[in-house]
N, C-alpha and C. Protein backbone atom coordinates (compact mmCIF):
# COMPACT_ATOMS: atom_id res chain seq x y z
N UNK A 1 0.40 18.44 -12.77
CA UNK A 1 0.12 17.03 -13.02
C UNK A 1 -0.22 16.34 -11.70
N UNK A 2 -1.14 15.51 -11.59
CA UNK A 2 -1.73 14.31 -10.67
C UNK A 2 -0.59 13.81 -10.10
N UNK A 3 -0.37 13.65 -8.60
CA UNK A 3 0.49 12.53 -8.07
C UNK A 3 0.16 11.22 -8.29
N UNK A 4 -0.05 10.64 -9.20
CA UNK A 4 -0.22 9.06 -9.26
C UNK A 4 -0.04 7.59 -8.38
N UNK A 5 0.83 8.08 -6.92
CA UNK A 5 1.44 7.15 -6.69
C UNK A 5 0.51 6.90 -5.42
N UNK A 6 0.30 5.56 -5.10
CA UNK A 6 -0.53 4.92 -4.19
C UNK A 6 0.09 3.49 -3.74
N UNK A 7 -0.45 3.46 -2.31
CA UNK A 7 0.42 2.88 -0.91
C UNK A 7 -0.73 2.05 -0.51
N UNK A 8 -0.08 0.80 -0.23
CA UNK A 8 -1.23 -0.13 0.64
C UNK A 8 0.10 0.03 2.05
N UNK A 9 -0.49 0.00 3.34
CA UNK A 9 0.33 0.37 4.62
C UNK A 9 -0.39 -0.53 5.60
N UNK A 10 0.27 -1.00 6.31
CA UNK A 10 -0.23 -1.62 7.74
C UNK A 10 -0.88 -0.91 8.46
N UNK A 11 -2.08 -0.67 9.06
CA UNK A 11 -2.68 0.12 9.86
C UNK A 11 -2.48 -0.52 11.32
N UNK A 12 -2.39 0.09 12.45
CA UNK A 12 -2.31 -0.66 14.06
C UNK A 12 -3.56 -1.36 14.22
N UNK A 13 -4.63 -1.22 13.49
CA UNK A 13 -5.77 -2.83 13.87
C UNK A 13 -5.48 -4.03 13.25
N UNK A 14 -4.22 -4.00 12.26
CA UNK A 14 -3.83 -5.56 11.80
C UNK A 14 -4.40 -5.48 10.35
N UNK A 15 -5.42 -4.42 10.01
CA UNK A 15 -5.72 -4.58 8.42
C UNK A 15 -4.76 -3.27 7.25
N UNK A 16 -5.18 -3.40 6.19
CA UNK A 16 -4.36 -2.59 5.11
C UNK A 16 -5.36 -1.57 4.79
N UNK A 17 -4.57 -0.35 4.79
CA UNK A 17 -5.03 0.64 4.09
C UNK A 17 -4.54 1.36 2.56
N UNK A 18 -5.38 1.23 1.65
CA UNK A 18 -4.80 1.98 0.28
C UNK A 18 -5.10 3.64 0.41
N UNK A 19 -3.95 4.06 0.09
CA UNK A 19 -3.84 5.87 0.61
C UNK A 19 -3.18 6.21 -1.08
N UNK A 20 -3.61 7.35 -1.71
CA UNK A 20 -2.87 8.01 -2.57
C UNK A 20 -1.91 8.76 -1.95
N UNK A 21 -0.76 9.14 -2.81
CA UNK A 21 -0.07 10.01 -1.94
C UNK A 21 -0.80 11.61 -1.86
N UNK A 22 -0.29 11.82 -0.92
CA UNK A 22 -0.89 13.27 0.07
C UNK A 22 -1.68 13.35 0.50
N UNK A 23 -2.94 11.84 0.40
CA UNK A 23 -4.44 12.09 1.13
C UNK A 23 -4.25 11.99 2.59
N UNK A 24 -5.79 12.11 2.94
CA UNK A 24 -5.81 12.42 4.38
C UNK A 24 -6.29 11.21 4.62
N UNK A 25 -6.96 10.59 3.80
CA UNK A 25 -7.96 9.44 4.41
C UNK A 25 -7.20 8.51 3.62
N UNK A 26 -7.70 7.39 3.70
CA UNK A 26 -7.36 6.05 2.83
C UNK A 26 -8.60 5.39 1.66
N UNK A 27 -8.22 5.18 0.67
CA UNK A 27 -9.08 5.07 -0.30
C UNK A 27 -10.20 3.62 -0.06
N UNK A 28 -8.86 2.76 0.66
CA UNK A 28 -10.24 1.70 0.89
C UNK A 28 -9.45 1.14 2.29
N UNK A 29 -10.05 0.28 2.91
CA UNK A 29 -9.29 -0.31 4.21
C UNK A 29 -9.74 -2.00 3.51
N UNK A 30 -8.94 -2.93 4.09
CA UNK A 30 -8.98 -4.28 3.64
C UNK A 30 -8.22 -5.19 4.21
N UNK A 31 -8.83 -6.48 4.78
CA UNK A 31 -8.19 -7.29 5.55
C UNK A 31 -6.97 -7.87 5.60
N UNK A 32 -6.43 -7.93 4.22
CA UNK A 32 -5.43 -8.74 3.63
C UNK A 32 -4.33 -7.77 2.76
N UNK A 33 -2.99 -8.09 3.43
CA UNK A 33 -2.20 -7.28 2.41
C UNK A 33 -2.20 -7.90 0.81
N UNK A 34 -2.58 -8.91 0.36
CA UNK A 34 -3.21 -9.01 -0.82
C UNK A 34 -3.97 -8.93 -1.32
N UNK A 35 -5.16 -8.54 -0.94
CA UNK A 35 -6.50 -7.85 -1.03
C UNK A 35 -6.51 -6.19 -1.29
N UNK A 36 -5.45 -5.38 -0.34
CA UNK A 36 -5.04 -4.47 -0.50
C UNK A 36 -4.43 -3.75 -2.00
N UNK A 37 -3.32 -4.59 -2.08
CA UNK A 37 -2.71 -4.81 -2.96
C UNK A 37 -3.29 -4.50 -4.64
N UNK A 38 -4.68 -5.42 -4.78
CA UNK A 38 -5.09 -5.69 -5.69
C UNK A 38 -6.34 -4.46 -5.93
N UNK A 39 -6.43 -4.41 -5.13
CA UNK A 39 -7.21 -3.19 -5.09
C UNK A 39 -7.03 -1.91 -5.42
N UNK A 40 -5.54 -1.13 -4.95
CA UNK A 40 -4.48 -0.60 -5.44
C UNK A 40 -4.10 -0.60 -7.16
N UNK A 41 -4.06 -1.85 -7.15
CA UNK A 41 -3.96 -1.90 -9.07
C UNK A 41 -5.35 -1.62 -9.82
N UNK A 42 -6.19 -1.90 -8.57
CA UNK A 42 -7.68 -1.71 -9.37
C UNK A 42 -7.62 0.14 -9.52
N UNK A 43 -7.35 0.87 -8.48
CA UNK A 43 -7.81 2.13 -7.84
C UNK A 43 -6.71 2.91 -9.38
N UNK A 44 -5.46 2.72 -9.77
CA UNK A 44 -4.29 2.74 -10.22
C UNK A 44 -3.84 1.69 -11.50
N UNK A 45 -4.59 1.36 -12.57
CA UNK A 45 -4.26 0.89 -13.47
C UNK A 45 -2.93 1.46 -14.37
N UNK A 46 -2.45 0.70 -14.65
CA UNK A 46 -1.07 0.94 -15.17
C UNK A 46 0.22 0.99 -13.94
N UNK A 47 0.06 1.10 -12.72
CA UNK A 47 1.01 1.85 -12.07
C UNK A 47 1.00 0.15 -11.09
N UNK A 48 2.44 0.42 -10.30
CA UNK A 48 2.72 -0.50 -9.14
C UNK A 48 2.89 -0.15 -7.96
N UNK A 49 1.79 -0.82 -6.88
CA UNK A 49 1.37 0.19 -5.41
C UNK A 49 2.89 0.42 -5.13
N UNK A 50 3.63 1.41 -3.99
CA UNK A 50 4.16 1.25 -2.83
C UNK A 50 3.47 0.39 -2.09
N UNK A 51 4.07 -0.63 -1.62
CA UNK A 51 3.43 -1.92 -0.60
C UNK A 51 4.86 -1.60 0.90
N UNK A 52 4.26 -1.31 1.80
CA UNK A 52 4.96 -1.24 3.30
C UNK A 52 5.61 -2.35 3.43
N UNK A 53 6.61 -3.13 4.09
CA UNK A 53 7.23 -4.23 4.78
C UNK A 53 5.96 -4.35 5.79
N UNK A 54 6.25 -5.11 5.59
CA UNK A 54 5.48 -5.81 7.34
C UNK A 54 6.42 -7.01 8.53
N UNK A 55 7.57 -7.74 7.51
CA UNK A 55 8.48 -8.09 8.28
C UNK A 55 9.84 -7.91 7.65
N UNK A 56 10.60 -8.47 8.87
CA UNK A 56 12.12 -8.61 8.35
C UNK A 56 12.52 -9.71 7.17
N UNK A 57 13.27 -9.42 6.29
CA UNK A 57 13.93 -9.84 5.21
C UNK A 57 15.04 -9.61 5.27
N UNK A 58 15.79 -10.82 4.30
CA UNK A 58 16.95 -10.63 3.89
C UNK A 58 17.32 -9.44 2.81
N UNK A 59 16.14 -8.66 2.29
CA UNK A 59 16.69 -7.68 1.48
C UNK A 59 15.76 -6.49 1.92
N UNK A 60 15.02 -6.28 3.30
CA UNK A 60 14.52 -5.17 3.72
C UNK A 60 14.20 -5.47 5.16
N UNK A 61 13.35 -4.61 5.42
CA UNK A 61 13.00 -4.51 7.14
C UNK A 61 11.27 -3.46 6.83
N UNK A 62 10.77 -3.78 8.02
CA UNK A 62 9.40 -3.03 8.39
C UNK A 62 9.40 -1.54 8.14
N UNK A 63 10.86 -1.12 7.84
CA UNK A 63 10.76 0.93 7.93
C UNK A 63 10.82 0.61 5.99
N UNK A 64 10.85 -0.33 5.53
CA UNK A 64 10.95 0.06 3.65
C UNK A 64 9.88 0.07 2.73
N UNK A 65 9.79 0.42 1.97
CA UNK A 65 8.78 0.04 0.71
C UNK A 65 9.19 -0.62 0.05
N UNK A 66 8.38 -1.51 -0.75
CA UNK A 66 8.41 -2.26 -2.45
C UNK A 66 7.49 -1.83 -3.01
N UNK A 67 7.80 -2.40 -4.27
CA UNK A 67 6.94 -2.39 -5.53
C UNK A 67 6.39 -3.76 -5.72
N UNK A 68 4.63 -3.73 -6.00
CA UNK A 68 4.31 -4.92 -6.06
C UNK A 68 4.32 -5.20 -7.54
């Protein structure tokens, strides 16, 4: 069966990358972690990205994932 699961991630130039899991490349690159995001649901209908932290929270930090 297909790994289904797909990641929008902070890249070090400041924009988002959507990656399936185990690829090598990233499916799309995009300025905005909500742009990312949505894109992700586009790439992945039915499913909810892994979305990276990007800052500190009261209920995570930059090393966690969510669900958007």
């Amino acid at each position: 069966m297909k790994d289904k699961r797909i990641y929008v991630e902070r890249r070090d130039e400041g924009d988002y990358a959507v990656r399936r899991a185990n690829s090598e490349r990233a499916s799309d690159v995009l300025p905005t972690q909500r742009e990312a995001i949505e894109r992700a649901k586009e790439l992945s209908p039915g499913s909810r990205p892994h979305v990276e932290r990007v800052r500190n929270t009261n209920i995570g930090s930059p090393d966690k994932w969510r669900k958007a």
